[in-house]
Structure formats: C-alpha cells, structure tokens
N, C-alpha and C. Protein backbone atom coordinates (compact mmCIF):
# COMPACT_ATOMS: atom_id res chain seq x y z
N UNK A 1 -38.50 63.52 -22.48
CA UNK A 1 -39.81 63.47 -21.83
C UNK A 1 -40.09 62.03 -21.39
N UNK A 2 -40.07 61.50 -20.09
CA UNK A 2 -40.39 60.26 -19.54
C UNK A 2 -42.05 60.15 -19.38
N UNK A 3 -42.72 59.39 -20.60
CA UNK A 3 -43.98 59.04 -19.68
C UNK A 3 -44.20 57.43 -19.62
N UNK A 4 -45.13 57.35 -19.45
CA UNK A 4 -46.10 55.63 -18.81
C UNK A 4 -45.16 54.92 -20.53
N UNK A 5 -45.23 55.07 -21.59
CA UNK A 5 -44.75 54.55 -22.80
C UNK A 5 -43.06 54.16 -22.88
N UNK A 6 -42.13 55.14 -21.68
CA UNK A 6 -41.12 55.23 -21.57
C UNK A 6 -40.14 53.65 -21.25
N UNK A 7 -39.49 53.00 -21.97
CA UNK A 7 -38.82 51.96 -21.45
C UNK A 7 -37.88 52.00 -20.42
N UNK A 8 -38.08 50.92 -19.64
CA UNK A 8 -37.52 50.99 -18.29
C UNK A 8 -36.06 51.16 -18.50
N UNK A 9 -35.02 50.74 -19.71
CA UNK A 9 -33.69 50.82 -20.00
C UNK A 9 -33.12 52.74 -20.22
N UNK A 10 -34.70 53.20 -20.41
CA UNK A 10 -34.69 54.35 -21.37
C UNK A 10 -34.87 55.56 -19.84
N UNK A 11 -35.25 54.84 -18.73
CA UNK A 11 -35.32 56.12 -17.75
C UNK A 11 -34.25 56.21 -17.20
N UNK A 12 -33.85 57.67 -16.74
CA UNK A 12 -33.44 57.86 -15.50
C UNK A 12 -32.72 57.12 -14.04
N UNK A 13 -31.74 56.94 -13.94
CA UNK A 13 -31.81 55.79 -12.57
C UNK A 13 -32.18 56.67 -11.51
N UNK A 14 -32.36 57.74 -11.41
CA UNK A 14 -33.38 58.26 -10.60
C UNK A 14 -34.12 59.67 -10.80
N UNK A 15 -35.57 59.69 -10.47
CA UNK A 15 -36.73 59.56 -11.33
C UNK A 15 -37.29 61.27 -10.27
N UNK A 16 -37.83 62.25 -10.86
CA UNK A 16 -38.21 63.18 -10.57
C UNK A 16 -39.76 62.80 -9.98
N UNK A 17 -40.13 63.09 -8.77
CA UNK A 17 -41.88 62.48 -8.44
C UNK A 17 -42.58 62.94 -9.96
N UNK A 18 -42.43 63.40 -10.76
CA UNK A 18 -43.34 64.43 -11.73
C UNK A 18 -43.59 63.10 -12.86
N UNK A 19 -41.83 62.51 -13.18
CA UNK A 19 -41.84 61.37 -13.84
C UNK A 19 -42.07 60.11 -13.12
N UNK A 20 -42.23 60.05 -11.95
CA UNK A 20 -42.38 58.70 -11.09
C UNK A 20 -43.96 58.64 -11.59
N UNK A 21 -44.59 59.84 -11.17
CA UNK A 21 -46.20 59.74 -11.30
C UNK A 21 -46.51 59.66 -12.61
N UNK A 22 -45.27 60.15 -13.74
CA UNK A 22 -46.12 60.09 -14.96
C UNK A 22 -45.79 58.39 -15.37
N UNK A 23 -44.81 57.68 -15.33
CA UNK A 23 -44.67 56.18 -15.81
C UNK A 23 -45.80 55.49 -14.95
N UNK A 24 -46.39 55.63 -13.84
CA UNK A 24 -47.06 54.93 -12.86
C UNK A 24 -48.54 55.51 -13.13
N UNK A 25 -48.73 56.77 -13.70
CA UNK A 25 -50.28 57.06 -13.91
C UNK A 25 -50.91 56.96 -12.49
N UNK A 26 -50.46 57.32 -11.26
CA UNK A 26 -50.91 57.88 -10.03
C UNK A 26 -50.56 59.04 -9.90
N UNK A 27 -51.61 59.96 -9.32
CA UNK A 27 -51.64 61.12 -9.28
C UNK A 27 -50.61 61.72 -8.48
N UNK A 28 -50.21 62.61 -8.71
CA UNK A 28 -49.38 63.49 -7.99
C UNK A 28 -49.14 63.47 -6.44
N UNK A 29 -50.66 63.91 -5.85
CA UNK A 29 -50.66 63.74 -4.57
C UNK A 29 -50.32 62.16 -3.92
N UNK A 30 -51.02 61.31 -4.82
CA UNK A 30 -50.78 60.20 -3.94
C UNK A 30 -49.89 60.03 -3.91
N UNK A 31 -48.83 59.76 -4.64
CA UNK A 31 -47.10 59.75 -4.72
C UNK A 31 -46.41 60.32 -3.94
N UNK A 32 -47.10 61.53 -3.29
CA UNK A 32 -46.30 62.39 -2.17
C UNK A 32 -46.36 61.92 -1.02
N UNK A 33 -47.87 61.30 -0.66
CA UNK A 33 -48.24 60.82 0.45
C UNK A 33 -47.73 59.28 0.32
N UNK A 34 -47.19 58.36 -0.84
CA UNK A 34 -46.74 57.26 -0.26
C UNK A 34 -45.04 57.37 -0.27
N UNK A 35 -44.89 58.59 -0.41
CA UNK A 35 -43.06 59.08 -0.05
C UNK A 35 -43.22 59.17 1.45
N UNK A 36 -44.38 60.15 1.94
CA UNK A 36 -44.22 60.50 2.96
C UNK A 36 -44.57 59.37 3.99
N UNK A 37 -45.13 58.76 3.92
CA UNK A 37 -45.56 56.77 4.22
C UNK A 37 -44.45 56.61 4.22
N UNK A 38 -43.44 56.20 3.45
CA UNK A 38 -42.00 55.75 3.52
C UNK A 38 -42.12 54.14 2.66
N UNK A 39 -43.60 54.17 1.81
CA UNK A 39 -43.83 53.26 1.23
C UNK A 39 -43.27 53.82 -0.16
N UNK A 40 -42.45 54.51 -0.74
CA UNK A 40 -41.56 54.30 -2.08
C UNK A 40 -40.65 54.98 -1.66
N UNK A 41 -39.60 54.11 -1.81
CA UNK A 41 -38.07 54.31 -1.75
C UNK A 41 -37.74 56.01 -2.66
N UNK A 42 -37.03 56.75 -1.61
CA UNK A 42 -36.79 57.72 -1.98
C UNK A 42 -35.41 58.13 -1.43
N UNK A 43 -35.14 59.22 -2.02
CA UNK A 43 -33.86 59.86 -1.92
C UNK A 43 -34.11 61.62 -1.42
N UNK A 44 -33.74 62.52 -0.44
CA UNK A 44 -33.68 63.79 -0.50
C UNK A 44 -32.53 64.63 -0.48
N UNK A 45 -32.39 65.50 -1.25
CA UNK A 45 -31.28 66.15 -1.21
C UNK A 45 -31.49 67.34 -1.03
N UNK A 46 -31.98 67.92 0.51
CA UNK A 46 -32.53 69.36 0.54
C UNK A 46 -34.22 69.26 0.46
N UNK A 47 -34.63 70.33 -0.07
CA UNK A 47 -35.84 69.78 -0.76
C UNK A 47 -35.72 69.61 -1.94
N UNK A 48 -35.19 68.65 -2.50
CA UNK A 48 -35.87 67.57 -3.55
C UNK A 48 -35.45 66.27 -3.42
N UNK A 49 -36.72 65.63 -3.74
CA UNK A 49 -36.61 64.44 -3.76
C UNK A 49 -36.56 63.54 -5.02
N UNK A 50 -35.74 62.54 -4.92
CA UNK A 50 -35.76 61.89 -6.17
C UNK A 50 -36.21 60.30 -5.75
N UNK A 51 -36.69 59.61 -6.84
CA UNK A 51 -37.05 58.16 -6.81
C UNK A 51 -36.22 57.22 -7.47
N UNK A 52 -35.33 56.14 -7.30
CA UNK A 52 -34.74 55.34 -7.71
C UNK A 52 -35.78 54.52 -8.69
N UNK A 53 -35.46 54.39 -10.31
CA UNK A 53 -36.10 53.63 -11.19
C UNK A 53 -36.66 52.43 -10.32
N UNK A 54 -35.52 51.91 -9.55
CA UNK A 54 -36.17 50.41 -9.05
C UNK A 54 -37.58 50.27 -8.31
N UNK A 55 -37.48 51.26 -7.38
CA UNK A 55 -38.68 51.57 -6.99
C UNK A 55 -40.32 51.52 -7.43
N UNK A 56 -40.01 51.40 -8.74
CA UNK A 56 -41.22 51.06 -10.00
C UNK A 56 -41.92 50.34 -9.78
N UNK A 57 -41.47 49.14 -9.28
CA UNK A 57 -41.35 47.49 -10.06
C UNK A 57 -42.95 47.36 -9.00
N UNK A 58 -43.26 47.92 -7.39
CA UNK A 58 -44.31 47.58 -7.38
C UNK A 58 -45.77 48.28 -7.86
N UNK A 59 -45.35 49.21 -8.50
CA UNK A 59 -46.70 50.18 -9.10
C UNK A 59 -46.80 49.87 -10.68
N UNK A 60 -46.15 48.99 -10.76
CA UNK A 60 -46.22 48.58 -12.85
C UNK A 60 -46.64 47.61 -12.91
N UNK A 61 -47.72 46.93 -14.08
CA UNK A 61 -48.38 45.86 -14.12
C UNK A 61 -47.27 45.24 -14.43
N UNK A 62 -46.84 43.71 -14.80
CA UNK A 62 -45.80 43.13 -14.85
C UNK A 62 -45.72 43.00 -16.66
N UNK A 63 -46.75 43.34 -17.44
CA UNK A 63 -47.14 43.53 -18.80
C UNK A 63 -46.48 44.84 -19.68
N UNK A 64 -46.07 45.83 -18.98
CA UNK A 64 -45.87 47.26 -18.95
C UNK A 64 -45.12 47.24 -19.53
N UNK A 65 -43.48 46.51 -18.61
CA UNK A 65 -42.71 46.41 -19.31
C UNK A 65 -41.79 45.87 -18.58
N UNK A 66 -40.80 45.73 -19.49
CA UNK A 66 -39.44 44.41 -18.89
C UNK A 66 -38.98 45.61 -17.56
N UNK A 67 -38.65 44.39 -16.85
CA UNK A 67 -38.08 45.16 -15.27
C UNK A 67 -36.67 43.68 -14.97
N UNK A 68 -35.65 44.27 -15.06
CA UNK A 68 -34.57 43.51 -14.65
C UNK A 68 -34.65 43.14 -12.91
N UNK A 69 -34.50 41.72 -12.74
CA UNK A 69 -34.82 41.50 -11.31
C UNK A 69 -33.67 42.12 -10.69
C-alpha cells in the first residue's frame, strides 16, 4: 500500500495515478487534468497510464522526504 508516509526508496519506479495522488495528497481529478496539461511526466500503455517516481519531486514539500537529485 503506497501512501503520502511511503519512502521515496520504498515506491514503485513507476507510480499508478491512484498512488501518484495518494503520496502527493491532490485529488484525483486534479492529477488527471495535470497529465492531461502534459504538466506531470507520464507514461501510456493503452489506456493506462503510469507516473515515473521522479515526477514527484515537484508536488512534495522538500521536508517530506529524501528525493535523490
């Protein structure tokens, strides 16, 4: 179970929107609409889409947690 508590070593290298929105604590919709923006790096394979962990680094306070540059 990946949530907001989840360490960044400890996710996924790429991230289901369900867990993107749950480590980031933005809602569902908005996450769809900044995929569909082309403002978070995404991946599709068909219909589904996945999020590369890296992609994080601008929706996490820098306090959250360690983020490898």
């Amino acid at each position: 179970m990946v949530d907001r508590h989840t360490g960044y070593e400890q996710l996924p290298t790429l991230l289901t929107v369900r867990e993107f929105r749950a480590v980031t604590s933005l809602g569902l919709s908005t996450v769809y609409d900044l995929i569909k923006r082309g403002e978070i790096e995404h991946a599709r394979f068909g219909r589904v889409v996945r999020v590369p962990k890296t992609a994080l680094r601008p929706y996490l306070p820098e306090s959250t947690m360690y983020v490898p540059q």
